[in-house]
Protein backbone atom coordinates (compact mmCIF):
# COMPACT_ATOMS: atom_id res chain seq x y z
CA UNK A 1 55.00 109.44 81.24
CA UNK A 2 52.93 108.59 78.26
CA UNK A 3 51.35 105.64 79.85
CA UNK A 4 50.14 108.30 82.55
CA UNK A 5 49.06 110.57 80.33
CA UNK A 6 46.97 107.73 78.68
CA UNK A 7 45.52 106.88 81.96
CA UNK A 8 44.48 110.24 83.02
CA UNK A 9 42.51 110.54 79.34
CA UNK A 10 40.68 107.36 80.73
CA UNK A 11 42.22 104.90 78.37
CA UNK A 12 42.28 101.31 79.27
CA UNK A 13 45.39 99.88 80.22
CA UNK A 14 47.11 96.19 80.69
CA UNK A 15 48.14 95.50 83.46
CA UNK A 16 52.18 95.76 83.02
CA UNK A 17 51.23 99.47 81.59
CA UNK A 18 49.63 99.76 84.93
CA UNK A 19 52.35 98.69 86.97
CA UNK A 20 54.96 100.89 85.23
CA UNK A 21 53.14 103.85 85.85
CA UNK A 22 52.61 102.75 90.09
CA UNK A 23 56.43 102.44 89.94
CA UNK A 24 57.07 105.75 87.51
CA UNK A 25 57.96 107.84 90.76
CA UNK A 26 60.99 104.31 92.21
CA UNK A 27 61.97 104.22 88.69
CA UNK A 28 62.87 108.18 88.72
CA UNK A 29 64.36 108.02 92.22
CA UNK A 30 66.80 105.23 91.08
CA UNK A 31 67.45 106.98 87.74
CA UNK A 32 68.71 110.12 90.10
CA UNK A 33 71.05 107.91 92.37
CA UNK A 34 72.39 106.15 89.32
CA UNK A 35 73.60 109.37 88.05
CA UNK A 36 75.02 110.13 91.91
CA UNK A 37 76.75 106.88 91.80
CA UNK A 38 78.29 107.67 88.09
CA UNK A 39 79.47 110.73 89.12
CA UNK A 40 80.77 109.39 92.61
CA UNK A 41 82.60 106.51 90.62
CA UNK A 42 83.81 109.01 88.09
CA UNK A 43 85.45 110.97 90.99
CA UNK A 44 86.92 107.90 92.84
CA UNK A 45 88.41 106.84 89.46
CA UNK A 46 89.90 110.48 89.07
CA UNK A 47 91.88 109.81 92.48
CA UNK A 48 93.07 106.58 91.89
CA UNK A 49 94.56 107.89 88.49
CA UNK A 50 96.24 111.49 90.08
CA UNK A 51 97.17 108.71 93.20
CA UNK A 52 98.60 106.00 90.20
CA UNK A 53 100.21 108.58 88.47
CA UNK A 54 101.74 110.17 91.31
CA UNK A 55 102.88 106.94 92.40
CA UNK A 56 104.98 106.07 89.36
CA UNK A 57 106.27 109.39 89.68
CA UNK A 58 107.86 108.43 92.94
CA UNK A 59 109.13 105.05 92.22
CA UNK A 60 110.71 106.78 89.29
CA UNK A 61 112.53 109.35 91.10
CA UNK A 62 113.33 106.49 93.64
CA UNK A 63 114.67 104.62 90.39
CA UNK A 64 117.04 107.30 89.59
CA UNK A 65 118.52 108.38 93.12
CA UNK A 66 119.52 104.65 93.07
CA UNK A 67 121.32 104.73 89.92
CA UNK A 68 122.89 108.32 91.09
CA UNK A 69 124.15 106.54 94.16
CA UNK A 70 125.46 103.46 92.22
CA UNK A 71 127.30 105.76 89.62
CA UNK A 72 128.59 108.27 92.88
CA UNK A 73 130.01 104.47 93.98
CA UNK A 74 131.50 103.39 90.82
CA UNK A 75 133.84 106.63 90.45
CA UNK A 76 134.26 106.49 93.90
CA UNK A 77 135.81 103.18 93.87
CA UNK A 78 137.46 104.41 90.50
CA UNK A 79 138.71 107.11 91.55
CA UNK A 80 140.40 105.01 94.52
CA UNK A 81 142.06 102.27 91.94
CA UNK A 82 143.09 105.11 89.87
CA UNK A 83 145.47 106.30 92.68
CA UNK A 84 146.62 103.19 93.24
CA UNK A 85 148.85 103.52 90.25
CA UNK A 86 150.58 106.68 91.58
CA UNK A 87 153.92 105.65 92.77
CA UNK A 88 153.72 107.77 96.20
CA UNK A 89 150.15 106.20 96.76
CA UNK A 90 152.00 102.65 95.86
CA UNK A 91 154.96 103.90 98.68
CA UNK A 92 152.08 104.54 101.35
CA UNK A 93 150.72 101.27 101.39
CA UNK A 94 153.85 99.01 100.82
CA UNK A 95 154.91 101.14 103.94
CA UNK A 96 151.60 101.78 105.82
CA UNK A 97 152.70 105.28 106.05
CA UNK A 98 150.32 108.52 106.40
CA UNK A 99 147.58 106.91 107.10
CA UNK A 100 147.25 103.90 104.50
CA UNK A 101 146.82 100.61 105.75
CA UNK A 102 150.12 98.02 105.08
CA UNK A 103 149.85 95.49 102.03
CA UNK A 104 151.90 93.77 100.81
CA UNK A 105 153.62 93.91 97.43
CA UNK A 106 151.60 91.13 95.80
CA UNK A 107 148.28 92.44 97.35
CA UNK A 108 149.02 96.15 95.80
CA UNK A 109 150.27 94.16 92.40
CA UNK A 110 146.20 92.67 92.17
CA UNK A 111 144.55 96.12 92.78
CA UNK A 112 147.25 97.48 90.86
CA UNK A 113 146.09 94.86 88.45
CA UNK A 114 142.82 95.07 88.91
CA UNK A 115 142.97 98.98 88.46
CA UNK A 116 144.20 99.13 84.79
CA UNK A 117 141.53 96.19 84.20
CA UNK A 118 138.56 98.00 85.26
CA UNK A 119 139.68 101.85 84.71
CA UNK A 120 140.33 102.39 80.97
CA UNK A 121 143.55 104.71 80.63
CA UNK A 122 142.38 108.42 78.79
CA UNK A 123 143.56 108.61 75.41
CA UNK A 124 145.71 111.85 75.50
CA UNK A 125 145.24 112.58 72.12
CA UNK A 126 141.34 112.12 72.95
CA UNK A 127 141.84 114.17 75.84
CA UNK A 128 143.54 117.27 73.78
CA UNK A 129 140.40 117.18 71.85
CA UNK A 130 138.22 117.37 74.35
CA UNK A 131 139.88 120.75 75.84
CA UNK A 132 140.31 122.28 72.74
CA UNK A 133 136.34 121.81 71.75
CA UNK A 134 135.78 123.45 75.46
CA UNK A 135 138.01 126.42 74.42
């Protein structure tokens, strides 16, 4: 702008001042479309953040109905080896009667086994506590 202004006083000038003042009118159009482009990039990068975010969000919940579903297994299967210790549960099988399959006395003995290995008895005194803090 100042190297028109100088030009329409009539000053002499070189010829780089000359050429930036044939060009002042590209220079301004690019400026504009720069500041288009920022904005357009600013917006873009917006999106992929909200789209990122919402993303993790997802993958999180994802995360945590698969550890629900593991857990809802584990006490399932807990809750199975836990009956295995009841002596009418125990008669069932060693008989295949109401609907449990047959095994045989060593087979019940592992799970049996295998119950009181992997499902910690409840403290009763624990227990007591428990229900009288409810109360």
């Amino acid at each position: 702008e100042d190297y028109k202004d100088r030009l329409k006083s009539g000053e002499h000038l070189n010829p780089d001042q000359l050429e930036a003042v044939e060009k002042y009118e590209e220079v301004l159009h690019n400026l504009e479309f720069a500041k288009e482009l920022q904005k357009t990039f600013s917006g873009l990068s917006l999106d992929l953040l909200k789209a990122q975010k919402k993303a993790q969000r997802r993958e999180h919940m994802l995360k945590l109905e698969a550890e629900k579903k593991k857990l809802r297994t584990i006490l399932q299967v807990q809750y199975v080896l836990q009956n295995l210790t009841q002596e009418h549960v125990q008669k069932d099988f060693k008989g295949g009667l109401n609907g449990a399959v047959y095994l045989p006395s060593k087979e019940l003995d592992y799970l049996i086994k295998f119950s009181k290995l992997t499902c910690p008895e409840r403290n009763e005194s624990l227990r007591q506590t428990l229900e009288g803090s409810t109360v």
